[in-house]
C-alpha atoms as a PDB file:
ATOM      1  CA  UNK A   1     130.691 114.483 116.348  1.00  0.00           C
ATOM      2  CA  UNK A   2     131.528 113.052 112.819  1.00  0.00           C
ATOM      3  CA  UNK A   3     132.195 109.552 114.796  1.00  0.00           C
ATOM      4  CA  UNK A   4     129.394 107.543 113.173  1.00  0.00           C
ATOM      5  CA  UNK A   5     129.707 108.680 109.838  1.00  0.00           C
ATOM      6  CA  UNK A   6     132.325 107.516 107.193  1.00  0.00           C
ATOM      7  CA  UNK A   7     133.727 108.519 104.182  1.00  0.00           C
ATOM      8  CA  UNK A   8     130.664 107.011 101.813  1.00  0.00           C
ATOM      9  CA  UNK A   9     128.023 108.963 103.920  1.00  0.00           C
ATOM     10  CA  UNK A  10     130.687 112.015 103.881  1.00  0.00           C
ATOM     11  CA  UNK A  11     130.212 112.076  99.972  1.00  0.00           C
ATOM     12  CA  UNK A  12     126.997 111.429  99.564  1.00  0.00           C
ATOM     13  CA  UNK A  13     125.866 114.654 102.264  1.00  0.00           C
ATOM     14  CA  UNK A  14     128.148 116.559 100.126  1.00  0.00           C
ATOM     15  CA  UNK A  15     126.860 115.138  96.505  1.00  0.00           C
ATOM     16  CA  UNK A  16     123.181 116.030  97.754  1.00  0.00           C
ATOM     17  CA  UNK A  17     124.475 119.732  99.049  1.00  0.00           C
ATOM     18  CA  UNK A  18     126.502 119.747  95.986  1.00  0.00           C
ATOM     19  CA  UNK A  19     123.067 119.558  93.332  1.00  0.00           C
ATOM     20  CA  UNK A  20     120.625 121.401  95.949  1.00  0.00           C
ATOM     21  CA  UNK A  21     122.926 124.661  95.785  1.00  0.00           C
ATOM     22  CA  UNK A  22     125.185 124.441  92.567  1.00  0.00           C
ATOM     23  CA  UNK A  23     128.744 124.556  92.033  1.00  0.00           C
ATOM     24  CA  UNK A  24     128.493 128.137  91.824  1.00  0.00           C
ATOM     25  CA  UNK A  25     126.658 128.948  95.185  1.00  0.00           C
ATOM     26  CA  UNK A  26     128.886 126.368  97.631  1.00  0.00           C
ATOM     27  CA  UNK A  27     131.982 129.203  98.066  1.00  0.00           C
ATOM     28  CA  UNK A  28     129.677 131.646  98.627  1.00  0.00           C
ATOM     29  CA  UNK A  29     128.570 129.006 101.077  1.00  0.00           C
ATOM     30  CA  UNK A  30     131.620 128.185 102.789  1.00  0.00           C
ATOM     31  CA  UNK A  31     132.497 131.689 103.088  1.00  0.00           C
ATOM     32  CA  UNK A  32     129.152 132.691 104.910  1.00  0.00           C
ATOM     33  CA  UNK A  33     129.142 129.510 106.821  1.00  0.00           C
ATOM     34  CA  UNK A  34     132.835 130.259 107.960  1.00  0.00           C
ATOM     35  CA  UNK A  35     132.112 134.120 108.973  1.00  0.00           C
ATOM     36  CA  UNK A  36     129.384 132.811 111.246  1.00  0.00           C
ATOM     37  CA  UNK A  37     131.167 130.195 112.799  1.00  0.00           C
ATOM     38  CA  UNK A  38     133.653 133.548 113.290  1.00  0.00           C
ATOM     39  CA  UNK A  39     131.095 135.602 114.657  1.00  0.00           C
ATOM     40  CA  UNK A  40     129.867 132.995 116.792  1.00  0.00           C
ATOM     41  CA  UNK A  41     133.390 132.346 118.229  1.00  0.00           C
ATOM     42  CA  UNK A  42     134.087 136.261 118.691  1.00  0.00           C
ATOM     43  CA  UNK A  43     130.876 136.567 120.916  1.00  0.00           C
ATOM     44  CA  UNK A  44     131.612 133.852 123.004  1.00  0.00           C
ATOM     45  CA  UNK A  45     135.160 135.027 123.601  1.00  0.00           C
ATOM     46  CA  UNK A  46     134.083 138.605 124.559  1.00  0.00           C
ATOM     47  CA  UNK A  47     131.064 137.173 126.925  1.00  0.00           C
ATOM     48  CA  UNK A  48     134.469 135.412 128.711  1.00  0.00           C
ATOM     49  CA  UNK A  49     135.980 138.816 128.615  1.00  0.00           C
ATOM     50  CA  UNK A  50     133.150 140.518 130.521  1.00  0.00           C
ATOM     51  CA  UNK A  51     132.667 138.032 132.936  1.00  0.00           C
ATOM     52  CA  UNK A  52     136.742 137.966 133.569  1.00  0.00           C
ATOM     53  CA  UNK A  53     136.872 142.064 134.330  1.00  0.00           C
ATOM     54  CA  UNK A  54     134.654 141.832 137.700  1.00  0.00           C
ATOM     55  CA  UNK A  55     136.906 138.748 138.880  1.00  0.00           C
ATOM     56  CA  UNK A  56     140.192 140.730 138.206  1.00  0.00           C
ATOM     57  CA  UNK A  57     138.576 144.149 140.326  1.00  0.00           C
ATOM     58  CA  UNK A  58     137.764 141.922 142.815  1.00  0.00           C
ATOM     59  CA  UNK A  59     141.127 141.061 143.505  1.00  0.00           C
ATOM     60  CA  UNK A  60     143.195 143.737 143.446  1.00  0.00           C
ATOM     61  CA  UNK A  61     143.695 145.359 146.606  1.00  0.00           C
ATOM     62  CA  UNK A  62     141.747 148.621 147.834  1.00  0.00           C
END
């Protein structure tokens, strides 16, 4: 994802994000950023979970 950019370009995305939002504001940030990454995982895990349930009935024997 990350394979064309360096370690120069790295710093610079994070110098610009650094003056748009403020020292203050970038945990606040990170932390929302990281819940919806989270979230996002969460659903997709119990979307897998649904779709797994009418597999397993299927299976077992009547």
């Amino acid at each position: 994802m990350f394979g064309s950019l360096g370690l120069p370009e790295l710093l610079v995305i994070f110098l610009i994000i650094l003056v748009v939002f403020g020292a203050g504001k970038l945990p606040q940030l990170g932390r929302g950023l990281g819940e919806g990454i989270s979230n996002f995982r969460d659903g997709l895990k119990a979307r897998e979970d649904k779709k797994q349930i009418p597999e397993e009935k299927k299976n077992t024997p009547a």
